[in-house]
Protein backbone atom coordinates (compact mmCIF):
# COMPACT_ATOMS: atom_id res chain seq x y z
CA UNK A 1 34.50 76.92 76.53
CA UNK A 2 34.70 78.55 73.38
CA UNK A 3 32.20 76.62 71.25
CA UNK A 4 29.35 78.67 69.52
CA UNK A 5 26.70 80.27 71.33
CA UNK A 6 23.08 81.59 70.38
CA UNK A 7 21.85 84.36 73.20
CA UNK A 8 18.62 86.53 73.06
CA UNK A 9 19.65 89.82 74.12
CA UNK A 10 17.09 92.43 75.44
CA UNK A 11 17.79 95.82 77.02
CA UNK A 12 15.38 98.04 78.96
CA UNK A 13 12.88 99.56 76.50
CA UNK A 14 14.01 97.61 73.38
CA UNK A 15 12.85 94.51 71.24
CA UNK A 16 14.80 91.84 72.50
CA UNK A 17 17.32 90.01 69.70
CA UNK A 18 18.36 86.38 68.98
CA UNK A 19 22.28 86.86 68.36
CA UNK A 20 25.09 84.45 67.86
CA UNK A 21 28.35 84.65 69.51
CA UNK A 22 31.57 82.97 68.88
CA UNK A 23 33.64 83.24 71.19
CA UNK A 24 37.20 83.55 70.75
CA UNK A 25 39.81 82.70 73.38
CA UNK A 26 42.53 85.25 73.54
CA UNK A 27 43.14 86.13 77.03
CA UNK A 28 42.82 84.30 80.14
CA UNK A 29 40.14 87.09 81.84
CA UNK A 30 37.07 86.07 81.61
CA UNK A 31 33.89 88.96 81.31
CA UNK A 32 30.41 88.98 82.76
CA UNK A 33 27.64 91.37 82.54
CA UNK A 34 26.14 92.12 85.72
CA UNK A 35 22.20 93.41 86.01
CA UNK A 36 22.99 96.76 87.62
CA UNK A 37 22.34 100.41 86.72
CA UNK A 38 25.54 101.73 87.56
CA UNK A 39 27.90 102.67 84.26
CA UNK A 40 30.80 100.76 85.27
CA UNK A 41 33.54 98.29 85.26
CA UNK A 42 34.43 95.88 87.55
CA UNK A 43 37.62 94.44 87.93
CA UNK A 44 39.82 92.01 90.59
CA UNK A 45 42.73 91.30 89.31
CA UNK A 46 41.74 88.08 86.78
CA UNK A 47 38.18 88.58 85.95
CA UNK A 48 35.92 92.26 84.78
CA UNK A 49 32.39 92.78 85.39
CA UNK A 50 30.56 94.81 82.88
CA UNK A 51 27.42 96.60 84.46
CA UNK A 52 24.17 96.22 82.31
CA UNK A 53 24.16 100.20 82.73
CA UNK A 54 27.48 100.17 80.89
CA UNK A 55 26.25 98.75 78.20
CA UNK A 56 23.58 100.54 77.97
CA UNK A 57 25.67 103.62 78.20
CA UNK A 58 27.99 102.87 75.25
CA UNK A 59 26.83 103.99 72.14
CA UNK A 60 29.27 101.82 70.17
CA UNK A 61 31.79 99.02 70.38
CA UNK A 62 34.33 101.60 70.41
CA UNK A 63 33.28 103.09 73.75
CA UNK A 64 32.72 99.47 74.91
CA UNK A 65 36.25 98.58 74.19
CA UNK A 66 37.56 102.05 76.15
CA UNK A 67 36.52 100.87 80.02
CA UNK A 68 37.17 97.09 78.81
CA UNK A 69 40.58 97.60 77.73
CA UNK A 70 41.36 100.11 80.41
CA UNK A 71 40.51 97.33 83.36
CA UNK A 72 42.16 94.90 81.11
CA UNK A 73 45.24 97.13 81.78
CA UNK A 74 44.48 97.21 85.56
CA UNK A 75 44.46 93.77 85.90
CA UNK A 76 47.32 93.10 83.20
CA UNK A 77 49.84 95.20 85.51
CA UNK A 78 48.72 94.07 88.60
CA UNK A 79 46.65 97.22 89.83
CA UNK A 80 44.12 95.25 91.50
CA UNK A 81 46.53 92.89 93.42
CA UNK A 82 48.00 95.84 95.27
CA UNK A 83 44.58 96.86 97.12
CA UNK A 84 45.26 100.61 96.13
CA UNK A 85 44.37 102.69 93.86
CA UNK A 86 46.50 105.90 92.39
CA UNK A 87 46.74 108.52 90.55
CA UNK A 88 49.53 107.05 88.39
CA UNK A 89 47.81 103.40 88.20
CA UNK A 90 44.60 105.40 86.59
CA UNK A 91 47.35 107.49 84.34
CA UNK A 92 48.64 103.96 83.11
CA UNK A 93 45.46 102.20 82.54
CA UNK A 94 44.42 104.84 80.50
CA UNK A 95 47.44 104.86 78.30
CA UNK A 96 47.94 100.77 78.14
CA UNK A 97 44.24 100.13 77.82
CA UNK A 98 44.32 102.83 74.26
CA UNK A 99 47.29 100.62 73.27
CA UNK A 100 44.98 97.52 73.81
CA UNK A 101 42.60 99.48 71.78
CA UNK A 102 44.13 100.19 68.79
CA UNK A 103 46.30 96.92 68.56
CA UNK A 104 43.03 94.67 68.53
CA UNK A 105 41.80 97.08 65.75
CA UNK A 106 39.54 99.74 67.69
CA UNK A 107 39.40 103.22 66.95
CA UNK A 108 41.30 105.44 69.66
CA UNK A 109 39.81 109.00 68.33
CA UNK A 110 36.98 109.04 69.85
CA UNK A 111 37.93 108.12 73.95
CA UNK A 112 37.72 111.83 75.12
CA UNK A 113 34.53 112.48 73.83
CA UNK A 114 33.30 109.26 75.80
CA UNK A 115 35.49 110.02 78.97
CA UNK A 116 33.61 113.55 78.82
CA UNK A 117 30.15 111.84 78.30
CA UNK A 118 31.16 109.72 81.34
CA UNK A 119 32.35 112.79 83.50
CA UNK A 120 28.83 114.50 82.67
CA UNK A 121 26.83 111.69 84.19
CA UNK A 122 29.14 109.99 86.69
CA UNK A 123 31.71 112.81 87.84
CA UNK A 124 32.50 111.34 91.08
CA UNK A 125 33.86 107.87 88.80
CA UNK A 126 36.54 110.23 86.77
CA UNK A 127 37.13 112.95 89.11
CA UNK A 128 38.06 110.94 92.96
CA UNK A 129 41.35 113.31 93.39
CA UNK A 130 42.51 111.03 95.60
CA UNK A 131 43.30 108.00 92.96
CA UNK A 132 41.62 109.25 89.83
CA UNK A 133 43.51 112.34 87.75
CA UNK A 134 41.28 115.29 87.42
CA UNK A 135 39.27 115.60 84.69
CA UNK A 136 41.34 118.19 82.76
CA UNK A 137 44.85 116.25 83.82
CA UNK A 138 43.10 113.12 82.35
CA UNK A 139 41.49 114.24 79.26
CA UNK A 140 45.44 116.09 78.46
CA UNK A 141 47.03 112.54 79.17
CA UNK A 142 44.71 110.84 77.19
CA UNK A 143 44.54 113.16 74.37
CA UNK A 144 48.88 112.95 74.51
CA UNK A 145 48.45 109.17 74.50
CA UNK A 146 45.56 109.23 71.23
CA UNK A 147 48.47 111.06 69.21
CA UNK A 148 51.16 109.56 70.62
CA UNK A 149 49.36 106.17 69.27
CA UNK A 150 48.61 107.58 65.78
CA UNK A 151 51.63 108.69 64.99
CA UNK A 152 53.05 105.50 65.70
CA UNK A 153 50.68 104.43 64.01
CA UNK A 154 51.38 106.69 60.88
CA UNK A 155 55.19 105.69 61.09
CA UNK A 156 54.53 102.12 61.24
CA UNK A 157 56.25 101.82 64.47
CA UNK A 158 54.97 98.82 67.42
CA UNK A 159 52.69 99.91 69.57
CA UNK A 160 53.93 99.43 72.46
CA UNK A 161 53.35 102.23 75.24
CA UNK A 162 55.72 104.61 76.94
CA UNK A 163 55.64 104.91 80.41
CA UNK A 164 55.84 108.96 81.42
């Protein structure tokens, strides 16, 4: 259903606000917030879970966008379906879901500072050597992918990733 919508939003400490969504249909993944305190996203393969400490967490739509469009990248190439979790697969995602990014119109600059605000507070989430890169092998792929992305984007080339 994609019809208009009028929600009061409220977060821990803060007045709650009346806003109105419209919803726009673009994908077939549909996105719930779920009342939990972890800073996380959820995802099984067709559907993502946004925790309420997520969105807490993100200081902008920007950084919102970042774990979104990295488990829409999961999901997109089948991650999720294969029950296990790599290395590479956490590589990808990170490079597909900055694609995502910047061809819905986000700005890309900013994802190492939030992957490093994310390290700081949830270390075990970015740094599980056993299907998560390190921290300093992901912030170097992801800081290759941010350039590789604006330069295409400079060049007016398609943004379409590259697969290392």
């Amino acid at each position: 259903d994609i019809s208009p919508r009028r929600i009061s939003l409220q977060i821990s400490g803060a007045r709650a606000r009346n806003i109105s969504i419209q919803p726009v249909k673009v994908c077939d993944i549909s996105v719930s917030v779920v009342d939990d305190s972890a800073i996380n996203v959820f995802a099984d393969g067709n559907r993502l879970a946004v925790t309420s400490g997520m969105m807490r967490f993100a200081a902008e739509d920007e950084e919102l966008a970042l774990v979104v469009s990295h488990k829409i990248a999961h999901n997109a190439m089948g991650h999720v379906s294969y029950l296990t979790f790599s290395t590479r697969f956490e590589s990808r995602a990170d490079n597909v879901g900055l694609y995502i990014m910047a061809r819905g119109g986000y700005k890309i600059s900013h994802a190492l500072t939030f992957w490093r605000r994310v390290a700081t507070v949830s270390s075990g989430g970015i740094s599980h050597t056993t299907d998560h890169p390190t921290s300093p092998e992901r912030f170097l792929s992801l800081s290759n992918s941010v350039t590789e992305i604006q330069n295409k984007v400079r060049r007016n080339q398609s943004l379409t990733p590259n697969f290392r």
